[in-house]
C-alpha atoms as a PDB file:
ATOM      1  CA  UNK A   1      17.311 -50.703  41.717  1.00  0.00           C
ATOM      2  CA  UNK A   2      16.062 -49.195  38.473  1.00  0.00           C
ATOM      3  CA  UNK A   3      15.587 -45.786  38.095  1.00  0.00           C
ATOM      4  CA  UNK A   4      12.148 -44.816  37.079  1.00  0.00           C
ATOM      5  CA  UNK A   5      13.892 -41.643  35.279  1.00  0.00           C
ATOM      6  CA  UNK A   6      14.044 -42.422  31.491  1.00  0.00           C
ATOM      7  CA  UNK A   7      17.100 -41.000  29.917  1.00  0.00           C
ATOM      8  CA  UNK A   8      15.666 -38.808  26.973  1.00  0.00           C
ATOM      9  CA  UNK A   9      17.510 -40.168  23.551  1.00  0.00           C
ATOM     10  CA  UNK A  10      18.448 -38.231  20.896  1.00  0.00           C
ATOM     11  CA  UNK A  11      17.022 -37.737  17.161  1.00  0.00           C
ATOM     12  CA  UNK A  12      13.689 -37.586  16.209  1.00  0.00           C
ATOM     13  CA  UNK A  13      10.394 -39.345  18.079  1.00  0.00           C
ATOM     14  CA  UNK A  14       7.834 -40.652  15.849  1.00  0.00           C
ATOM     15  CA  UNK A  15       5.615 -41.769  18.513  1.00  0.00           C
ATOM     16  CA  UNK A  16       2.390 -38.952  17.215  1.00  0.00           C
ATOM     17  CA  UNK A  17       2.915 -40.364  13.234  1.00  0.00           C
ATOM     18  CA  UNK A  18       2.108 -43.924  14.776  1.00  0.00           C
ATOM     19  CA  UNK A  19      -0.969 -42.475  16.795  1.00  0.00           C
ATOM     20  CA  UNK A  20      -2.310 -40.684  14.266  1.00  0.00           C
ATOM     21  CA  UNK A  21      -1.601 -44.082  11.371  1.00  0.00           C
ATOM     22  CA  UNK A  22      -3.604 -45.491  14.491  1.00  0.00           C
ATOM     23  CA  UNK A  23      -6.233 -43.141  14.402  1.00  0.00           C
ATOM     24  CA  UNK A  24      -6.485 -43.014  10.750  1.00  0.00           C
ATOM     25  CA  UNK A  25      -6.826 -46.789  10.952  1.00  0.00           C
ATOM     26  CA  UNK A  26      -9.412 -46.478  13.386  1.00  0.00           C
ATOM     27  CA  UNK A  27     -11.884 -44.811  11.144  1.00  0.00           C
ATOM     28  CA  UNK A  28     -11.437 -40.985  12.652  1.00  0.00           C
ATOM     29  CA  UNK A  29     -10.959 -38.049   9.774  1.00  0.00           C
ATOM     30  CA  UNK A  30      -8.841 -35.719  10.533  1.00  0.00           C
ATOM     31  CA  UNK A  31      -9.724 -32.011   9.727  1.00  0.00           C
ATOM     32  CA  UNK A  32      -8.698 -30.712   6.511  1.00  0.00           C
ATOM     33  CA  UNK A  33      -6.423 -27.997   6.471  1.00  0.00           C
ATOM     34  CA  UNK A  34      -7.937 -24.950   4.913  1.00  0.00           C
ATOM     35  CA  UNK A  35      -6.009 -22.618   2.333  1.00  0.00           C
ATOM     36  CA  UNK A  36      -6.654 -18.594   3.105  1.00  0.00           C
ATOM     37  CA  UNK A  37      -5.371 -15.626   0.838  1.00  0.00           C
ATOM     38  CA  UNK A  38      -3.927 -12.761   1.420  1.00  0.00           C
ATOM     39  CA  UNK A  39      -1.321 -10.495   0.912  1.00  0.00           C
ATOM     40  CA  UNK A  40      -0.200  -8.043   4.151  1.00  0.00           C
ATOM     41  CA  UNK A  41       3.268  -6.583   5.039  1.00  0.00           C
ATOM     42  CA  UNK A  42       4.848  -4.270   7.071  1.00  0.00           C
ATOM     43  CA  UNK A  43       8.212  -1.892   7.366  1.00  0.00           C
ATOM     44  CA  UNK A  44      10.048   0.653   9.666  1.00  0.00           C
ATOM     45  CA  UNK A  45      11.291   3.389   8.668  1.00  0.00           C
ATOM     46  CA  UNK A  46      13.011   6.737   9.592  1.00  0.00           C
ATOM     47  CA  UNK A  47       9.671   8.249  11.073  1.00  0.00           C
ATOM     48  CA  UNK A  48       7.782   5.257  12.023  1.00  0.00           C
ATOM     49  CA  UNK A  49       5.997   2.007  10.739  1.00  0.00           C
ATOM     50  CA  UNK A  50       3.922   1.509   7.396  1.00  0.00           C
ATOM     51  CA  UNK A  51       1.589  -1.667   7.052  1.00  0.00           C
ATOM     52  CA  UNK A  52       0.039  -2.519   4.005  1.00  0.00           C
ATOM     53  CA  UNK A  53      -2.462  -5.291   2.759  1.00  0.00           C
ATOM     54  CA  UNK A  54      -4.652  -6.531  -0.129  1.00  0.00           C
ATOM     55  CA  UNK A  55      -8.339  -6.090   0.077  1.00  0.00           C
ATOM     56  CA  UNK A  56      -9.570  -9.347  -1.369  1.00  0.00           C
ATOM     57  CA  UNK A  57     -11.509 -11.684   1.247  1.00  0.00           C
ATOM     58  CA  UNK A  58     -12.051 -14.913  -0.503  1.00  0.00           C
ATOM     59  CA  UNK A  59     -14.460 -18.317   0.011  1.00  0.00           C
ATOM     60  CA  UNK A  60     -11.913 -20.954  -1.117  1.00  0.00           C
ATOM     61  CA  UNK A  61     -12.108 -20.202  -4.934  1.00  0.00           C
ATOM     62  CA  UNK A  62     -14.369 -17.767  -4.895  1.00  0.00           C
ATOM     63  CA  UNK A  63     -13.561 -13.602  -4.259  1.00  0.00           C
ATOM     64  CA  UNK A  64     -16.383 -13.159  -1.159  1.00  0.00           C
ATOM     65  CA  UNK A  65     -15.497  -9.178  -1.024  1.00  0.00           C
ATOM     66  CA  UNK A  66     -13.507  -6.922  -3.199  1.00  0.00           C
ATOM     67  CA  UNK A  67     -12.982  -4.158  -0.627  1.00  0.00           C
ATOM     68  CA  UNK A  68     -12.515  -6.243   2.928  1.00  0.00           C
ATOM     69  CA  UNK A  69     -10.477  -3.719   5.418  1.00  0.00           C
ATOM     70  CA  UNK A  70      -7.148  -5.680   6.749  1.00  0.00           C
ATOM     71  CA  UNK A  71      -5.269  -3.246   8.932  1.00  0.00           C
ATOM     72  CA  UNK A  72      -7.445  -2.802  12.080  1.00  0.00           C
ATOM     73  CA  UNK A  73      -7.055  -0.276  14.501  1.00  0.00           C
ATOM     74  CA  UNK A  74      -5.419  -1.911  18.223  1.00  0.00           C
ATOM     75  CA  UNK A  75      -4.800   1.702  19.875  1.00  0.00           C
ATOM     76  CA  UNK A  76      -4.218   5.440  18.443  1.00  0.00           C
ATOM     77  CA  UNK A  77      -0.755   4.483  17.925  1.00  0.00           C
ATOM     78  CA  UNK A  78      -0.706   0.703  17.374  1.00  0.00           C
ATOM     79  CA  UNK A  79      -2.749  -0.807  14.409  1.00  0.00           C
ATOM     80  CA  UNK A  80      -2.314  -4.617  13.023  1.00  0.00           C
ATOM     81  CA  UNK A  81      -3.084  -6.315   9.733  1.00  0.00           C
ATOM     82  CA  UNK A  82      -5.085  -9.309   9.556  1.00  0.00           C
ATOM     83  CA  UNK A  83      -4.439 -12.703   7.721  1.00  0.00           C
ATOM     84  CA  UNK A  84      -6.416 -15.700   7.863  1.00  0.00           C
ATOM     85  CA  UNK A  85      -9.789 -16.384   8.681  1.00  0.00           C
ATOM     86  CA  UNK A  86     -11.410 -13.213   8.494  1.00  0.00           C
ATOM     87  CA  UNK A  87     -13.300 -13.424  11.587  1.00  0.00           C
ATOM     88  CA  UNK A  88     -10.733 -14.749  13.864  1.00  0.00           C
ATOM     89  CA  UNK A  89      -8.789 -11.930  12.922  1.00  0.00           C
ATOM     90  CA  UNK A  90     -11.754  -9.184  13.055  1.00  0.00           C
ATOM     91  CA  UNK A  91     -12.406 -10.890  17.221  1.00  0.00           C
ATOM     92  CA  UNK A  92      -8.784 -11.123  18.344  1.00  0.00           C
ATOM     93  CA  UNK A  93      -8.128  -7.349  17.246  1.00  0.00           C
ATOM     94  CA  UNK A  94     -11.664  -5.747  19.069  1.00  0.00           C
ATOM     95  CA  UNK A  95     -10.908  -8.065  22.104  1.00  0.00           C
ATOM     96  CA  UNK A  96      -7.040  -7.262  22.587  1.00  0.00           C
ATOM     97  CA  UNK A  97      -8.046  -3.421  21.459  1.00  0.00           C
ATOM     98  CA  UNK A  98     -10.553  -3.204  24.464  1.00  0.00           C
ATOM     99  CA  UNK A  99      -7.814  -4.848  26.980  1.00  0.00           C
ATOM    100  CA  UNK A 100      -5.330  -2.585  26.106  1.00  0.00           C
ATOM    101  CA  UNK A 101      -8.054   0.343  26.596  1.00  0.00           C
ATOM    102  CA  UNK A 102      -9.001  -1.196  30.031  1.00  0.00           C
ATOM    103  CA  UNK A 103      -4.977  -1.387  30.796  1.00  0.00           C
ATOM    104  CA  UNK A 104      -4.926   2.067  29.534  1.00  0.00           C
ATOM    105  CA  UNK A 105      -6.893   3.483  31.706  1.00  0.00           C
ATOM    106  CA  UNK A 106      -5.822   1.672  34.605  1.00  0.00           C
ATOM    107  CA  UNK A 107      -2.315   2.451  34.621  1.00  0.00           C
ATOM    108  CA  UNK A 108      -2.843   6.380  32.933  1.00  0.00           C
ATOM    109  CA  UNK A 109       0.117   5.779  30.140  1.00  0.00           C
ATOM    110  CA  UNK A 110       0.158   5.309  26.908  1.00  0.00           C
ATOM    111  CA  UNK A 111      -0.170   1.800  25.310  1.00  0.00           C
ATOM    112  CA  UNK A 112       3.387   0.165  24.086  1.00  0.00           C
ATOM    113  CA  UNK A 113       3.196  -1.855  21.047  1.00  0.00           C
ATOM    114  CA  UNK A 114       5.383  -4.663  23.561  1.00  0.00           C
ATOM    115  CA  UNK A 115       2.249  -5.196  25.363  1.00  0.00           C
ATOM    116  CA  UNK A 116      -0.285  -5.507  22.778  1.00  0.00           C
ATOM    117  CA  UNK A 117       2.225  -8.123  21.402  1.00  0.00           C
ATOM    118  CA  UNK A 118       2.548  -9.612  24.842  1.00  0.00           C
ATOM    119  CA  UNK A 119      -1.524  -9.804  24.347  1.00  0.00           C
ATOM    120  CA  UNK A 120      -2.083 -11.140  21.215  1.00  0.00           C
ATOM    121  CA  UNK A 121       0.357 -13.790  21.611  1.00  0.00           C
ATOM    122  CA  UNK A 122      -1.013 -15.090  24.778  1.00  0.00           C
ATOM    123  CA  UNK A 123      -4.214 -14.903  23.737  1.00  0.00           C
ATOM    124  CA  UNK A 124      -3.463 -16.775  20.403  1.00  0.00           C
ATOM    125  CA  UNK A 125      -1.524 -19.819  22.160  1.00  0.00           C
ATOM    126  CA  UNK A 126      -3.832 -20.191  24.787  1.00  0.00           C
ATOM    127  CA  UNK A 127      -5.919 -22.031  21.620  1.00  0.00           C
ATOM    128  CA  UNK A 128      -3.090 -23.784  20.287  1.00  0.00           C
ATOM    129  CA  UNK A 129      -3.368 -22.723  16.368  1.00  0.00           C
ATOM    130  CA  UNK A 130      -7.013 -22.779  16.180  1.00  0.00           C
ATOM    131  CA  UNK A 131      -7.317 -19.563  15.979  1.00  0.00           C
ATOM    132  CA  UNK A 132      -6.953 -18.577  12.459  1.00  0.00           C
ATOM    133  CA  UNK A 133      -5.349 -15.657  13.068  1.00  0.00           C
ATOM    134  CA  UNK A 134      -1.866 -14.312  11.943  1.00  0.00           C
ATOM    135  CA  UNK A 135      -0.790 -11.267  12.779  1.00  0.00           C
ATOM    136  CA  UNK A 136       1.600  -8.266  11.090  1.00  0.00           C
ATOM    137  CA  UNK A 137       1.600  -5.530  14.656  1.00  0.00           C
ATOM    138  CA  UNK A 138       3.016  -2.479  13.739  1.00  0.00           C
ATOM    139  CA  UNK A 139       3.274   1.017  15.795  1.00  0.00           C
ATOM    140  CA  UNK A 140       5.312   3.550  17.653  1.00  0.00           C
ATOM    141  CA  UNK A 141       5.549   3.886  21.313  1.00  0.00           C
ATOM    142  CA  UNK A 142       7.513   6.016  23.841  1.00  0.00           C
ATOM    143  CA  UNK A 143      10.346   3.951  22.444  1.00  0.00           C
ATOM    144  CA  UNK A 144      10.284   4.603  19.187  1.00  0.00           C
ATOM    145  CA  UNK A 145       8.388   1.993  16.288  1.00  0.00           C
ATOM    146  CA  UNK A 146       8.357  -1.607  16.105  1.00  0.00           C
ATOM    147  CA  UNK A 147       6.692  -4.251  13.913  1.00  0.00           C
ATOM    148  CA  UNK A 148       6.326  -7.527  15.288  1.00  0.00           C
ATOM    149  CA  UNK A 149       4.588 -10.633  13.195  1.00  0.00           C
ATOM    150  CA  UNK A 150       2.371 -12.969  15.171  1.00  0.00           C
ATOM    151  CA  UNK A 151       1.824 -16.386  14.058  1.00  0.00           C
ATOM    152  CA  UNK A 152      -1.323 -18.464  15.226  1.00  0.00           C
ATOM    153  CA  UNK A 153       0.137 -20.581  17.834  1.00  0.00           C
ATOM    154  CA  UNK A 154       1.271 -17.991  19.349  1.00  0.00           C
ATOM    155  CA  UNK A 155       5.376 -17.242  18.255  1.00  0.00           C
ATOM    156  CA  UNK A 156       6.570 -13.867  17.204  1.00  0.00           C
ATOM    157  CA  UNK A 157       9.341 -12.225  15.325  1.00  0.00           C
ATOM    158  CA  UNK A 158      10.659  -8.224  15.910  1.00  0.00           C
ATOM    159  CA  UNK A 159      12.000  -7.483  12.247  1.00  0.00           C
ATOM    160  CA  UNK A 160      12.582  -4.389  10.275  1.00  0.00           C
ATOM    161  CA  UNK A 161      10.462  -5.326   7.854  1.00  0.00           C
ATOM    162  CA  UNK A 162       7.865  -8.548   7.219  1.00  0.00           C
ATOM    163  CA  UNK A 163       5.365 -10.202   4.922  1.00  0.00           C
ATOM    164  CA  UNK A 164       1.996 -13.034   5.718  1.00  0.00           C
ATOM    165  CA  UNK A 165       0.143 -14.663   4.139  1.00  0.00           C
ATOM    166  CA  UNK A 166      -0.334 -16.896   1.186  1.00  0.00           C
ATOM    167  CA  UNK A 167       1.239 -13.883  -1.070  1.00  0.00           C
ATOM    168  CA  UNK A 168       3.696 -13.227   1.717  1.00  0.00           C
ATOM    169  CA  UNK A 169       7.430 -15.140  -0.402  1.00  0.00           C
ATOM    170  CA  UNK A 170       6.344 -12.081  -3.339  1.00  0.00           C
ATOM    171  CA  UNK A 171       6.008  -9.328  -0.634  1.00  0.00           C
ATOM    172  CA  UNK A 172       9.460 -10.942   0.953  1.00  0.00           C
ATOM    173  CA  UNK A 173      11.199 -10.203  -2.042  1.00  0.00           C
ATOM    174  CA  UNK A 174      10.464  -6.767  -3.042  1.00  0.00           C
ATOM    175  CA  UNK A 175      11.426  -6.406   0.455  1.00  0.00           C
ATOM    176  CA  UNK A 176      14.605  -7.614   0.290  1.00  0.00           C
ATOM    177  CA  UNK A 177      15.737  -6.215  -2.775  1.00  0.00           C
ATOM    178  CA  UNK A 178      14.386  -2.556  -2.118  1.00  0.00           C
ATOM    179  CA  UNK A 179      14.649  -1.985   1.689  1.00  0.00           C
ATOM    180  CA  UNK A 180      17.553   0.122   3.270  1.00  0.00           C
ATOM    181  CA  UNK A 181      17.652   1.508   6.950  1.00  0.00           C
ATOM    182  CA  UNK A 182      15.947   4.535   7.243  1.00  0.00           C
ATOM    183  CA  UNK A 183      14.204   5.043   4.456  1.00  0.00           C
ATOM    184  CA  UNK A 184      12.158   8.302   3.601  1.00  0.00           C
ATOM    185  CA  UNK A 185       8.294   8.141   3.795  1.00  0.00           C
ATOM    186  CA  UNK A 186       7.483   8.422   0.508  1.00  0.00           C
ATOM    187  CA  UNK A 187      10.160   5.827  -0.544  1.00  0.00           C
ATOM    188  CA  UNK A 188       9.029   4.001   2.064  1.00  0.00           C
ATOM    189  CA  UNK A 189       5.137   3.880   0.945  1.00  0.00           C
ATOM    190  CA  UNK A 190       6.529   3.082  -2.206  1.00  0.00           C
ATOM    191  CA  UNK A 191       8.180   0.133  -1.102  1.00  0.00           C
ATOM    192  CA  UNK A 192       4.776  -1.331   1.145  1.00  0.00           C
ATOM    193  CA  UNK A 193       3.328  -0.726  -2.134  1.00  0.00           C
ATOM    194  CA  UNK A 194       5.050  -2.599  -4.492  1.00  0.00           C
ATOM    195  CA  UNK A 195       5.349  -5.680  -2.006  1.00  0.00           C
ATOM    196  CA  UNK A 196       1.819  -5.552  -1.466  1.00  0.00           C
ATOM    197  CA  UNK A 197       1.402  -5.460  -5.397  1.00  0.00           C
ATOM    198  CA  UNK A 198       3.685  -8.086  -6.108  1.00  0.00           C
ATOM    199  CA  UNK A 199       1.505 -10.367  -3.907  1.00  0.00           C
ATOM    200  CA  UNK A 200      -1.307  -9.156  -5.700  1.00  0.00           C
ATOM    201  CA  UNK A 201      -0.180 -10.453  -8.937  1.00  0.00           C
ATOM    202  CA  UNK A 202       1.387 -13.637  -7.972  1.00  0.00           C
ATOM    203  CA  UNK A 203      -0.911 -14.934  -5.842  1.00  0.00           C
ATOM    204  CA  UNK A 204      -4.754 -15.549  -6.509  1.00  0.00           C
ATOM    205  CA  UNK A 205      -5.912 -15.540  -3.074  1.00  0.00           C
ATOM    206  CA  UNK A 206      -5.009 -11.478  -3.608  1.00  0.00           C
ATOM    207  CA  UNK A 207      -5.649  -8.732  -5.150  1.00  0.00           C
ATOM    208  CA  UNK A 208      -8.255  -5.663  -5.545  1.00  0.00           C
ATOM    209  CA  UNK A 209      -6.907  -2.410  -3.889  1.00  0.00           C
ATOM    210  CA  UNK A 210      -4.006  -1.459  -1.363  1.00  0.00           C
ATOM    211  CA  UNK A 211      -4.317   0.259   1.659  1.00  0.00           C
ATOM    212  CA  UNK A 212      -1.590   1.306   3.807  1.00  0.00           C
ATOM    213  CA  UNK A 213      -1.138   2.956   7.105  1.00  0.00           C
ATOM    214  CA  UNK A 214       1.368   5.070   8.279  1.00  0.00           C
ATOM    215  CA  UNK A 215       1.919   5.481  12.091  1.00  0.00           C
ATOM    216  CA  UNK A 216       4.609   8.313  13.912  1.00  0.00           C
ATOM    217  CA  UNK A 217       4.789  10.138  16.733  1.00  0.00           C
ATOM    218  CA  UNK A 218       2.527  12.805  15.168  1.00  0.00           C
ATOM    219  CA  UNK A 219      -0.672  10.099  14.420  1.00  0.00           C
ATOM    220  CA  UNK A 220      -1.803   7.991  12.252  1.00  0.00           C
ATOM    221  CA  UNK A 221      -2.619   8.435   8.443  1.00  0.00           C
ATOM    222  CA  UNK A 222      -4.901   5.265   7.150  1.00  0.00           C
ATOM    223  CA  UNK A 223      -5.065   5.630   3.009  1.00  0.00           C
ATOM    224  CA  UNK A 224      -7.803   3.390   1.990  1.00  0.00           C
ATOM    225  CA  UNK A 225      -6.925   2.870  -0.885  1.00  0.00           C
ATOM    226  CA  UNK A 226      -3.984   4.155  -1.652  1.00  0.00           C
ATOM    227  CA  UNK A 227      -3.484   2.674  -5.389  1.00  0.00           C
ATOM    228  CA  UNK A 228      -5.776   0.042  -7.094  1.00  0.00           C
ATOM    229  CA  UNK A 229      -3.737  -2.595  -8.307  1.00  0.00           C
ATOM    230  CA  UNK A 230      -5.967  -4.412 -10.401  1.00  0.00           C
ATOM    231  CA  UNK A 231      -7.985  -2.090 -12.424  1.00  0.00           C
ATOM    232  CA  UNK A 232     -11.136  -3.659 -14.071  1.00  0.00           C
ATOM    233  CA  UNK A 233     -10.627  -3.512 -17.927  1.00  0.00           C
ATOM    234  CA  UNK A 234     -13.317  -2.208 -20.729  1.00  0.00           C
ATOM    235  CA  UNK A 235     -15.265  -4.647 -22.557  1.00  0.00           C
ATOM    236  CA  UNK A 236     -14.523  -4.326 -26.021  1.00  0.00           C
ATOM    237  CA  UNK A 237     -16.942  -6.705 -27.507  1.00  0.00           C
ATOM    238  CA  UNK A 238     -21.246  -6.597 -27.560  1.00  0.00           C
ATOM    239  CA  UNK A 239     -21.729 -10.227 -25.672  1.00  0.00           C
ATOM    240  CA  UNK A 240     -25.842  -9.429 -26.872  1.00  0.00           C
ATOM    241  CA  UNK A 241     -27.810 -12.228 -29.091  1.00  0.00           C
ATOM    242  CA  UNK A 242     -30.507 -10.743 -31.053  1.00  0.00           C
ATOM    243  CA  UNK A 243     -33.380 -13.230 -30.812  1.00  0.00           C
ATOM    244  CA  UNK A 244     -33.632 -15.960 -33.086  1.00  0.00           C
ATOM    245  CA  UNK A 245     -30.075 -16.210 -33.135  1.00  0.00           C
ATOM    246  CA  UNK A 246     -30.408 -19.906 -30.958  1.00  0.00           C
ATOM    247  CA  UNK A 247     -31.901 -22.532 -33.222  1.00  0.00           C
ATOM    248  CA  UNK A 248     -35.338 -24.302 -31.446  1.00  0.00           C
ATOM    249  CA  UNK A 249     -35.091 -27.792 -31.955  1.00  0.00           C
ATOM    250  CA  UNK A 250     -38.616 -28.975 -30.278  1.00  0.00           C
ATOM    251  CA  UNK A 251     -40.969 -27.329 -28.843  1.00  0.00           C
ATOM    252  CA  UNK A 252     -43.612 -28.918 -26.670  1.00  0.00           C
ATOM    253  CA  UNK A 253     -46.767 -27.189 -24.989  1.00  0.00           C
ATOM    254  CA  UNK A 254     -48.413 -28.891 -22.342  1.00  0.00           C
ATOM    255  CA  UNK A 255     -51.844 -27.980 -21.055  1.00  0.00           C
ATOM    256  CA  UNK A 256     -53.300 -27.673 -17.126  1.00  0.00           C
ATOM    257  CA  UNK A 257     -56.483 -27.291 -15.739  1.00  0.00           C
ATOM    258  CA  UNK A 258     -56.424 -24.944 -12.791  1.00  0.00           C
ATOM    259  CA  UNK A 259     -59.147 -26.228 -10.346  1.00  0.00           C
ATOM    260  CA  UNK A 260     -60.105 -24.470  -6.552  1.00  0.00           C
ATOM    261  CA  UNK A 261     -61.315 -26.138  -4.131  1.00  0.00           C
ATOM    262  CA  UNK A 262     -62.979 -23.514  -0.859  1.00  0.00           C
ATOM    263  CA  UNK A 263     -62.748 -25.180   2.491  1.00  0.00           C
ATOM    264  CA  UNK A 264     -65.395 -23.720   4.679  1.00  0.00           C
ATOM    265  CA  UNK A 265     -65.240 -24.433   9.022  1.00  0.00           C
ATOM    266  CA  UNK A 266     -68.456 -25.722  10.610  1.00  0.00           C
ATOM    267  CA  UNK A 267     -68.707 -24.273  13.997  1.00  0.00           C
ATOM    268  CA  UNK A 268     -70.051 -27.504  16.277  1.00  0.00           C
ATOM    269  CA  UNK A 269     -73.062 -26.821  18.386  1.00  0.00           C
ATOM    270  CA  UNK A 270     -72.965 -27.771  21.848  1.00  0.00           C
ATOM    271  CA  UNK A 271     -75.596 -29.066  23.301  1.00  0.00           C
END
């Protein structure tokens, strides 16, 4: 007798790519992926955690808001930036903010930046990726700081230092080639800065300000902004026409007569 039991084989299955060739062939569309921008990073350092991000919130290829506010506040000593659809990211942070209040209060401690991880990635792969939502958690607990990235679907990494979103690879590398273990703050916020900036001018989908955050054991200090990377230049030129100064090739006048008409209501008599 058989056994029902299949024994799994090795290699690669390419059982969905035939489905969805199926599907395709079928007449369904598939969604099209959509592009976001944005630029937001994070680091650990002797004291604590710094985040930093961009401020440009963009409508494909057009800037939507010059000033949009990507770090948001989780608990007094846990805050997370924000990449991806703006508000997926603006409802996941309130909502995991006000559990982590209600488990506050319940339990009488402090918040851990472990749990608010534990949270957000639940929460996150609970929707499988369609929540637009990826994450750089940063803050310092009872066990000193940690900075944890969250992707969509729900994975994380603990790292001494990350980078999202689409100007993330230019963040990466000012990170690498400028980051040493236990840095000082001001070297430190020096660093966030230039990886935010260098994701600023690489990549399109960012840019405006940068605002950073710094979290310790003695609070939180949110600069907003701390340094404007792209500063608007001066127009040198007068871009005024005096009139006259566009040729009229034709010019045609057309006449209407305006006529009113008054509709008055007859009240019917009854009889």
């Amino acid at each position: 007798m058989e056994s029902v039991i299949e024994t799994p084989r090795g290699g690669f299955s390419f059982e969905l790519c035939k489905r969805n060739e199926a599907l395709r062939h079928a007449g369904i569309k598939f969604p099209n992926p959509v592009k976001t921008g944005t630029t937001i990073a994070g680091i650990v350092f002797k004291d604590g955690v710094i985040l930093g991000a961009d401020t440009r919130a963009t409508e494909g290829t057009v800037v939507a808001d010059k000033n949009c506010a990507k770090i948001h506040y989780i608990a007094k000593n846990i805050y997370c930036c924000g990449a991806g659809t703006a508000a997926d990211t603006e409802y996941t942070t309130e909502i995991i903010s006000s559990d982590l209040e209600l488990h506050r209060l319940s339990t009488g401690r402090k918040p851990r930046i472990a749990t608010a991880c534990r949270l957000l990635k639940q929460y996150l792969y609970r929707y499988q990726g369609e929540i637009g939502a990826y994450l750089v958690l940063g803050g310092v607990d009872s066990t000193g700081p940690h900075l944890f990235t969250i992707h969509a679907h729900g994975s994380t990494d603990k790292l001494p230092y990350v980078s999202m979103g689409s100007g993330s690879l230019a963040a990466m590398a000012v990170f690498e080639d400028g980051f040493r273990p236990n840095m000082e703050l001001e070297d430190a916020k020096k660093l966030v800065r230039n990886a935010v900036a260098g994701g600023i001018f690489n990549d399109l989908g960012s840019g405006s300000n940068i605002d950073i955050c710094v979290i310790t054991t003695e609070g939180v200090d949110y600069i907003r902004p701390y340094d404007e990377a792209n500063i608007k230049g001066v127009r040198v030129g007068d871009y005024t026409y005096p009139r006259g100064a566009t040729a009229v090739l034709e010019t045609t006048v057309r006449k209407f007569e305006v006529t009113s008409e008054t509709v008055k209501t007859v009240e019917s008599m009854e009889s």
